[in-house]
Structure formats: C-alpha cells, structure tokens
C-alpha atoms as a PDB file:
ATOM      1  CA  UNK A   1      54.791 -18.788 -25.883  1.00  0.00           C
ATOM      2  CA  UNK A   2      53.536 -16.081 -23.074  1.00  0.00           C
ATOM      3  CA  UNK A   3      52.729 -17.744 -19.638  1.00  0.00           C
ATOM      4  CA  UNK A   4      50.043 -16.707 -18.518  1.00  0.00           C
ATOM      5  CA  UNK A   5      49.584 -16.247 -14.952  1.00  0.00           C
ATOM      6  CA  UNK A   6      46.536 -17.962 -12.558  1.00  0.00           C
ATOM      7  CA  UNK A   7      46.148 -14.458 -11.006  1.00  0.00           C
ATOM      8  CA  UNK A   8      45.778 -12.556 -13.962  1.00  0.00           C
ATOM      9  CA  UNK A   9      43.480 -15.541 -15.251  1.00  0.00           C
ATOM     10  CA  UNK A  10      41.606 -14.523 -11.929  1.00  0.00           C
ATOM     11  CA  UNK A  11      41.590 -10.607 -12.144  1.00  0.00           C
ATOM     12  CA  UNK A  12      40.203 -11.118 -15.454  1.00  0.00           C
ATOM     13  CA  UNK A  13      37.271 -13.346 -14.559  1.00  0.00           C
ATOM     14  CA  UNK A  14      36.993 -10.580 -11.883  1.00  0.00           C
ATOM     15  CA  UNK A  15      36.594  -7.835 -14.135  1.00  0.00           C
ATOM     16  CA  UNK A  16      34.691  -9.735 -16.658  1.00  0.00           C
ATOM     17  CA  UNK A  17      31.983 -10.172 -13.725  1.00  0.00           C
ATOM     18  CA  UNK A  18      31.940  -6.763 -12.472  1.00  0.00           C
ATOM     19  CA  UNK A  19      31.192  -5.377 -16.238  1.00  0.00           C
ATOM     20  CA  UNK A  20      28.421  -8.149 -16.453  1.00  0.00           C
ATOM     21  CA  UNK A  21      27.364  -7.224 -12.862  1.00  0.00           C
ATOM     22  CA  UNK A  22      27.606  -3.108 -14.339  1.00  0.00           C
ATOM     23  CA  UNK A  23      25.170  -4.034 -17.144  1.00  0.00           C
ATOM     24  CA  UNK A  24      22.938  -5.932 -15.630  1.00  0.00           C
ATOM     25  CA  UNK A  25      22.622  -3.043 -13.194  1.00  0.00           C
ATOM     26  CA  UNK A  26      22.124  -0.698 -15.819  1.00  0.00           C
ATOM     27  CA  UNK A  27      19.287  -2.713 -17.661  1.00  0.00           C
ATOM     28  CA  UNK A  28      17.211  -2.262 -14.893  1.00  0.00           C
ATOM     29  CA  UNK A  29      17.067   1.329 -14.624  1.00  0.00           C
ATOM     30  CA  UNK A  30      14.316   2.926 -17.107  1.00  0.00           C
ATOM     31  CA  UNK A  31      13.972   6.444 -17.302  1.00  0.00           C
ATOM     32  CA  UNK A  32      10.831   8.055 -15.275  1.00  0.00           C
ATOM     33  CA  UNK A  33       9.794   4.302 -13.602  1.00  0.00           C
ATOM     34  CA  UNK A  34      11.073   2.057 -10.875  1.00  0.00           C
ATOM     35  CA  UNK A  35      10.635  -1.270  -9.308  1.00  0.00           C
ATOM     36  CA  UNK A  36       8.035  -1.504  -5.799  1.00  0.00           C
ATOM     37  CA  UNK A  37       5.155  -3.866  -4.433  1.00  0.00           C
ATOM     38  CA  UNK A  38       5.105  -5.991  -1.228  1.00  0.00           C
ATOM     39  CA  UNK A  39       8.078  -7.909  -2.680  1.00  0.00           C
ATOM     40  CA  UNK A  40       9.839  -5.815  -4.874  1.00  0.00           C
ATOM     41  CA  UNK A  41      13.516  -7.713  -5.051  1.00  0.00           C
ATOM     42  CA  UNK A  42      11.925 -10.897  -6.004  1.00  0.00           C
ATOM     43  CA  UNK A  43      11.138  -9.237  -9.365  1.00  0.00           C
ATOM     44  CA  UNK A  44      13.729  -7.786 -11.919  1.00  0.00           C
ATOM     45  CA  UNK A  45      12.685  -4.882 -14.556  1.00  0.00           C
ATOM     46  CA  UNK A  46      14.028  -3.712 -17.613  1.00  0.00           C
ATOM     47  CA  UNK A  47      13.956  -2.950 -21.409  1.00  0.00           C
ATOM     48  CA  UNK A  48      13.295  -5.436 -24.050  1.00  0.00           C
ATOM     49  CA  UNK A  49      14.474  -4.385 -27.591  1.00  0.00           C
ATOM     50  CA  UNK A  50      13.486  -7.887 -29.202  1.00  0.00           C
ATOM     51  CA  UNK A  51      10.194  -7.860 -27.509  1.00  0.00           C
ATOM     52  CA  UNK A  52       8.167  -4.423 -28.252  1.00  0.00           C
ATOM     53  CA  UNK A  53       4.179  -3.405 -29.715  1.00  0.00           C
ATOM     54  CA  UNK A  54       5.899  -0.145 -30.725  1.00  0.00           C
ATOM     55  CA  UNK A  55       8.698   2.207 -31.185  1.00  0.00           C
ATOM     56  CA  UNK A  56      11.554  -0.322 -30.674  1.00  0.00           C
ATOM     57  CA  UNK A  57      11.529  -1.262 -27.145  1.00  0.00           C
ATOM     58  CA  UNK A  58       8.903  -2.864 -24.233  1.00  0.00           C
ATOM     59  CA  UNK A  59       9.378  -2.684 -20.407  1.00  0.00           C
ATOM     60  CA  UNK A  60       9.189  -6.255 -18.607  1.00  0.00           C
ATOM     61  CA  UNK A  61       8.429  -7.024 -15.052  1.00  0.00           C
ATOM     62  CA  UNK A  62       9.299 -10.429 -14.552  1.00  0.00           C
ATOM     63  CA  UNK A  63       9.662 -12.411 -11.248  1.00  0.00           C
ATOM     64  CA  UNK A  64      13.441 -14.318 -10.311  1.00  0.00           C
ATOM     65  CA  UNK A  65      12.086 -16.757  -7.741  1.00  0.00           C
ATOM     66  CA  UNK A  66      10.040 -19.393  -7.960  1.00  0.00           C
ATOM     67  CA  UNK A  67       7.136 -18.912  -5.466  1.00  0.00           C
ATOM     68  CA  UNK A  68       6.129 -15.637  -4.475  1.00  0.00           C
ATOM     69  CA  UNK A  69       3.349 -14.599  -1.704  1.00  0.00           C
ATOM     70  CA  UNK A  70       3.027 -10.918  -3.016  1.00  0.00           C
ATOM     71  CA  UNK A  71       3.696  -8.783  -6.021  1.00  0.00           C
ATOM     72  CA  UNK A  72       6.197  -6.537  -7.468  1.00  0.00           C
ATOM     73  CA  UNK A  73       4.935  -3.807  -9.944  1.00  0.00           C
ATOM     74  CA  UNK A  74       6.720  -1.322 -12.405  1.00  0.00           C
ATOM     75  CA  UNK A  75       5.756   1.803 -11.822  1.00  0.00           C
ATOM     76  CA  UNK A  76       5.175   5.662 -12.269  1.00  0.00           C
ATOM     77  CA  UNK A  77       4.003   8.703 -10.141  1.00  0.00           C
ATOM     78  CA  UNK A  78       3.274  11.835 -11.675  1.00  0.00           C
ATOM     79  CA  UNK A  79       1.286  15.080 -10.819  1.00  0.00           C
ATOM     80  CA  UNK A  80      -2.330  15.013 -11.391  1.00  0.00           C
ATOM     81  CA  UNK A  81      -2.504  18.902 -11.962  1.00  0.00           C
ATOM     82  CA  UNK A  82      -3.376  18.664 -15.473  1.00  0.00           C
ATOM     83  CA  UNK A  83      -6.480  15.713 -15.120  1.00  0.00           C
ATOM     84  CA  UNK A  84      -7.936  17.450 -11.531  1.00  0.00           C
ATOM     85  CA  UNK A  85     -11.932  18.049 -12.091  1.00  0.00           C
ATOM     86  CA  UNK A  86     -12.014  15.617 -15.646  1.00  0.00           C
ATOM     87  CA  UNK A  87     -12.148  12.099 -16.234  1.00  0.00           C
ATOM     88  CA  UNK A  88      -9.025  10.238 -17.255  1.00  0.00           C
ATOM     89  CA  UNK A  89      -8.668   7.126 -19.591  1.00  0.00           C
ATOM     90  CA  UNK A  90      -5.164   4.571 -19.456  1.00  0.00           C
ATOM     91  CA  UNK A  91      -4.678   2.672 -22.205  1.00  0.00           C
ATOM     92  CA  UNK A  92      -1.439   0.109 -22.612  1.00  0.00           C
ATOM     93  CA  UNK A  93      -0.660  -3.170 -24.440  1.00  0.00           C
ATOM     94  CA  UNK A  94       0.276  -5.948 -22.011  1.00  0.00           C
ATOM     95  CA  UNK A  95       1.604  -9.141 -22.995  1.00  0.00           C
ATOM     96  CA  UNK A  96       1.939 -11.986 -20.410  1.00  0.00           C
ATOM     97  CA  UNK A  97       4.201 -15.397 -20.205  1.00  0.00           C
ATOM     98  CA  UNK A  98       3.563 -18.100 -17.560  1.00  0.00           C
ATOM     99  CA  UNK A  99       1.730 -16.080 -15.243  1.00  0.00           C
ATOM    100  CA  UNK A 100       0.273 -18.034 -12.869  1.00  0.00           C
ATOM    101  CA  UNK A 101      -1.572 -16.251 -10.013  1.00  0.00           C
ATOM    102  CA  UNK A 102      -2.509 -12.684 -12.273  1.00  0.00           C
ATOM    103  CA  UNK A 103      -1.415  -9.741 -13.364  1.00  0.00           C
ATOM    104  CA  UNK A 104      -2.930  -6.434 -14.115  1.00  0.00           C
ATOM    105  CA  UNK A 105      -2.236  -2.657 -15.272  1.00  0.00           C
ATOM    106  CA  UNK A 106      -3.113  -0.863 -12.889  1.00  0.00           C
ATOM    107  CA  UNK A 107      -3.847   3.086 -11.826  1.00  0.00           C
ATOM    108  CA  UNK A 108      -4.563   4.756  -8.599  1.00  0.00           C
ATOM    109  CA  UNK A 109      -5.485   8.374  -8.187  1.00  0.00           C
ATOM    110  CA  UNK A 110      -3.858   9.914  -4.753  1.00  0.00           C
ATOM    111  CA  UNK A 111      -4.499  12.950  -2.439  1.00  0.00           C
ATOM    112  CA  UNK A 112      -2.374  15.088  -0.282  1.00  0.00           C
ATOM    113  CA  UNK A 113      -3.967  13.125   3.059  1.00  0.00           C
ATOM    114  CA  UNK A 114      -1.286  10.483   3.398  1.00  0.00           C
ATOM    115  CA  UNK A 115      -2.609   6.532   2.397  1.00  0.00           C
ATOM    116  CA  UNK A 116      -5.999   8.216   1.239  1.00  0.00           C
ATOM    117  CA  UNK A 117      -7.114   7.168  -2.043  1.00  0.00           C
ATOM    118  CA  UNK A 118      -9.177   8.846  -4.162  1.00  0.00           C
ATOM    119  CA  UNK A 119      -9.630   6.337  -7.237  1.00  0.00           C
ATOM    120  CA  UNK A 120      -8.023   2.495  -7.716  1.00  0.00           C
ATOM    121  CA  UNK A 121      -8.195   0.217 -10.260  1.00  0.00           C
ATOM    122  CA  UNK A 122      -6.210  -2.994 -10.870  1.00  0.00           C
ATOM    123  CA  UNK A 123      -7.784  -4.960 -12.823  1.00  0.00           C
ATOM    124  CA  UNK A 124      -7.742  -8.013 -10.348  1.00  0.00           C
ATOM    125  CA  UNK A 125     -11.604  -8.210 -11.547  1.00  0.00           C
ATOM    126  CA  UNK A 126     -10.463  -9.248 -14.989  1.00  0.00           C
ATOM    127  CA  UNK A 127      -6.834 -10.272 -14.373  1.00  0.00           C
ATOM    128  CA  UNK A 128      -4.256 -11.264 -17.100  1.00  0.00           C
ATOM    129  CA  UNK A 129      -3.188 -14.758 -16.888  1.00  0.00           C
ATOM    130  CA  UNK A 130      -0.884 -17.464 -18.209  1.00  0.00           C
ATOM    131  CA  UNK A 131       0.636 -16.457 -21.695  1.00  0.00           C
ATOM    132  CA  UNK A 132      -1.077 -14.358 -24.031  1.00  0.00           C
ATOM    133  CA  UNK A 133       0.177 -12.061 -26.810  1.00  0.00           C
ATOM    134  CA  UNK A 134      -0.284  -8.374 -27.058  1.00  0.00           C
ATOM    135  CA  UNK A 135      -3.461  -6.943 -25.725  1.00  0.00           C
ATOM    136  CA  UNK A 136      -4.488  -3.333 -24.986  1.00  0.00           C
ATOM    137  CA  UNK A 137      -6.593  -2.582 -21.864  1.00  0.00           C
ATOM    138  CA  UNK A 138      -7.761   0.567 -20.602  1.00  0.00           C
ATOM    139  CA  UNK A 139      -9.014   2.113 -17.308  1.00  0.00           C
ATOM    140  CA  UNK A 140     -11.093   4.916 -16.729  1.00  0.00           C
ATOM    141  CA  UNK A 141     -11.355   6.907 -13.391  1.00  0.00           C
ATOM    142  CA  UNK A 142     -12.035  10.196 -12.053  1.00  0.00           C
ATOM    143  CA  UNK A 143      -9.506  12.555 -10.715  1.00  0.00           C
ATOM    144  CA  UNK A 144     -11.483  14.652  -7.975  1.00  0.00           C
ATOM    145  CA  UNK A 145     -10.431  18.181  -7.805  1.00  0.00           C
ATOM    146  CA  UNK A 146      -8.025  17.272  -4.866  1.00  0.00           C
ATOM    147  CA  UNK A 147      -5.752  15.177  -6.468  1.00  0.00           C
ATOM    148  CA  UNK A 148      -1.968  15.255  -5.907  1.00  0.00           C
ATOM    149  CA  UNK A 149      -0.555  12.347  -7.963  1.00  0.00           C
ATOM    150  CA  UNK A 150      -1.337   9.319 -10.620  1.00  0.00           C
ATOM    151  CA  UNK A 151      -0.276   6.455  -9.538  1.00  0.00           C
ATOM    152  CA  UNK A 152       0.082   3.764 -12.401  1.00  0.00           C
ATOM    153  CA  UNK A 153       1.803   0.870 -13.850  1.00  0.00           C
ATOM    154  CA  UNK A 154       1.436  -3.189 -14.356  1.00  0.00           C
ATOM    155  CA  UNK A 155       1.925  -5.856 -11.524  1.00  0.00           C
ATOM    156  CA  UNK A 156       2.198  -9.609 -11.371  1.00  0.00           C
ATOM    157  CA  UNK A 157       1.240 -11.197  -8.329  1.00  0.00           C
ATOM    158  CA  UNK A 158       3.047 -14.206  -7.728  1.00  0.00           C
ATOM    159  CA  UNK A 159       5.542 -15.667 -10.770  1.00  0.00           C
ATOM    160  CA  UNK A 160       5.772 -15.006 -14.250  1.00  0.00           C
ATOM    161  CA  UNK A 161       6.381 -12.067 -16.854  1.00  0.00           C
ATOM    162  CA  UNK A 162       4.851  -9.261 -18.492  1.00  0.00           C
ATOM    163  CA  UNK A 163       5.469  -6.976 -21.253  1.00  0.00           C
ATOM    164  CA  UNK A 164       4.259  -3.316 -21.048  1.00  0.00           C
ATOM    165  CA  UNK A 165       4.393  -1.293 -24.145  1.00  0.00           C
ATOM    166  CA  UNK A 166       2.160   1.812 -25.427  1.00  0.00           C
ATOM    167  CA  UNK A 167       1.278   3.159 -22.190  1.00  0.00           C
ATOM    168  CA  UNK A 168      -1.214   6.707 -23.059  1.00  0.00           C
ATOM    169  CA  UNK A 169      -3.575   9.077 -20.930  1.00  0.00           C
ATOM    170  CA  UNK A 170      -6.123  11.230 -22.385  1.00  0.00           C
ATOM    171  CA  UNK A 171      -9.237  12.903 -20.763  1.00  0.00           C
ATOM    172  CA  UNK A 172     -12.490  11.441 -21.678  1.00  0.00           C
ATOM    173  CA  UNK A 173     -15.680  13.237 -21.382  1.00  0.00           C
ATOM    174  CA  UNK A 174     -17.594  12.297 -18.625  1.00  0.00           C
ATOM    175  CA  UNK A 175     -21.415  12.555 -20.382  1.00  0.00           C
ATOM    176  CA  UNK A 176     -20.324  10.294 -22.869  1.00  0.00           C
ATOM    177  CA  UNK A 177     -18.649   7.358 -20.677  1.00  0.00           C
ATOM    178  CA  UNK A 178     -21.639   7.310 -18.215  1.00  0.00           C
ATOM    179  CA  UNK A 179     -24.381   7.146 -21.081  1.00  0.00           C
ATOM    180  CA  UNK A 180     -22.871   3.823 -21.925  1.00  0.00           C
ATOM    181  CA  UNK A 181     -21.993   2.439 -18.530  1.00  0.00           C
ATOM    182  CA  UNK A 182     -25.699   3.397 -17.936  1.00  0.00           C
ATOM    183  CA  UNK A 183     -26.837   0.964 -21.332  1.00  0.00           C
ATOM    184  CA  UNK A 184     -24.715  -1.870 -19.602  1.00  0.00           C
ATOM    185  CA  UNK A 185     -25.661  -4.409 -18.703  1.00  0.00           C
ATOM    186  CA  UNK A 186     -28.730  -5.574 -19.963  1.00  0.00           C
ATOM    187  CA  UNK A 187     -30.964  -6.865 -18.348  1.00  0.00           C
ATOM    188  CA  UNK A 188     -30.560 -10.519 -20.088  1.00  0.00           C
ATOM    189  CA  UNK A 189     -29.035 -11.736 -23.473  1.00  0.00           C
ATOM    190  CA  UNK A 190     -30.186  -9.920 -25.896  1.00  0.00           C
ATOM    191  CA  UNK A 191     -29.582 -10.108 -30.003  1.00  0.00           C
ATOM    192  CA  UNK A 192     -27.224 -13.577 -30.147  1.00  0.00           C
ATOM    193  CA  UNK A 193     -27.939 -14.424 -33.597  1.00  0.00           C
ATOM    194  CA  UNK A 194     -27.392 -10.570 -35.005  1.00  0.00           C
ATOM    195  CA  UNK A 195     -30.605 -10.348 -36.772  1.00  0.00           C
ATOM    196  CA  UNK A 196     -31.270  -6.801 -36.047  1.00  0.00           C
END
C-alpha cells in the first residue's frame, strides 16, 4: 500500500483551496457590471443559473455580513448618446430574499460637471422588502440634452439578497407619459365597486 505523505496531504488541501478560491473569484465577475455603494465588500455578486426570469441565468447582489450601515449595488454605466433630448423607460424583474432594511432598482442620469446629476431614481419611495418572488418594475426619467452617462442597477441597503434578471431600456414618448401622470391622482377614490 502507497504511503502517503502529511505534506503532500497538505499541498493538496492547498491547491484544492486555491482552485475554490479561483472560482469563487471568477463567479463574481459579470461581463459589462461591477460591484460599488458605500460598502461595497460587505456584499458579494454573481450569476445564478438555478435562479433566473429568463434566458438561463440571473445576477444576485447579496450581502456576507450580518449588519450593514450602507449599501452595496450591482451596477452599470453606459453612454447616454443615444437617449439625449427623449425620455427613457427601465424595466427589470427583481426578486428579493430576507431583505430587511430595502432594496431598489435604481437609475441615475449623469452630466459631464463632476457629482452633478441630472435625473435619480431609486425607488426608496416604494422599496422592495423581505422575500418576494419575481416582480418587474420600471422607471422613467428624462435624459436632458447634456447627458454623458446612465447610471443604473439594483441595491440593497443593509442585509439580504436580490435577484436581477430582464433588465431593458426603450424611449418612451414624452406626450403620452405626461397625459397620464397628469390623470393621477385623483382627487379622491373614485369607482371601488367597478360599476362603470
């Protein structure tokens, strides 16, 4: 029988850690996004192939430590050349597990004056919260004629995990969208029991 050796026990361990260590490395890197917030490495990022709305696969933000005071968000900048002078519409499906402060898609429209924003939303106003299953939201802004970058993604604030799946952008037209935010709200309940 072969005697095997304590240090060669050891070098394997060794090299049986680094390839873990290698993978797990390379499961968080996703083409095109990254990993930021006020506490980025108290949040881990990758792809989810057992988890998905669509096409085989799902992002995931999810936080490692157990409290948090900030957020970590996955995240994307791209040029806003194409939306400049129209108004733009995110949609995505988000699905949420044990989050406990909120979490939200989110989308903020930049220009070339460093830190000046020309257009934010987050959805903190109607957050995502605890578990839920797949859910699409949207957001709709304006992308002034002096626009640099889009600025999007989802956060969590605090612990838990998300799911981000879906994510699209197309231009809406302006007349339309403000003809119904002008309708809304009214101006008390109106038509509960559907009679008309």
């Amino acid at each position: 029988m072969k005697k095997i050796s304590i240090l060669s026990v050891a070098a394997g361990l060794i090299t049986a850690a680094l390839v873990l260590t290698n993978t797990d490395l390379k499961a968080q890197e996703i083409k095109g996004w990254f990993l930021a917030g006020s506490h980025p490495k108290s949040y881990v990022i990758g792809l989810d192939k057992t988890v998905f709305k669509s096409d085989g696969s799902s992002a995931f933000l999810e936080s490692k430590e157990d409290n948090i005071e900030g957020f970590g968000t996955l995240m994307q900048r791209a040029s806003a050349e194409d939306y400049r002078g129209k108004r733009v519409k995110m949609t995505a499906y988000v699905k949420s597990k044990d989050v406990v402060k909120w979490s939200g898609m989110w989308l903020r429209i930049d220009s070339a004056e460093r830190g000046k924003s020309l257009g934010f939303d987050n959805m903190q106003d109607r957050p995502i919260k605890g578990t839920t299953d797949w859910t699409k939201y949207e957001i709709i802004l304006d992308v002034p004629e002096e626009s640099v970058s889009l600025n999007y993604g989802i956060l969590v604030a605090g612990t838990g995990k998300v799911w981000f799946d879906d994510v699209q952008f197309e231009v809406v037209d302006k007349l339309t969208t403000e003809e119904t935010q002008k309708e809304l709200p009214l101006q008390s309940p109106t038509n509960l029991n559907f009679a008309e």
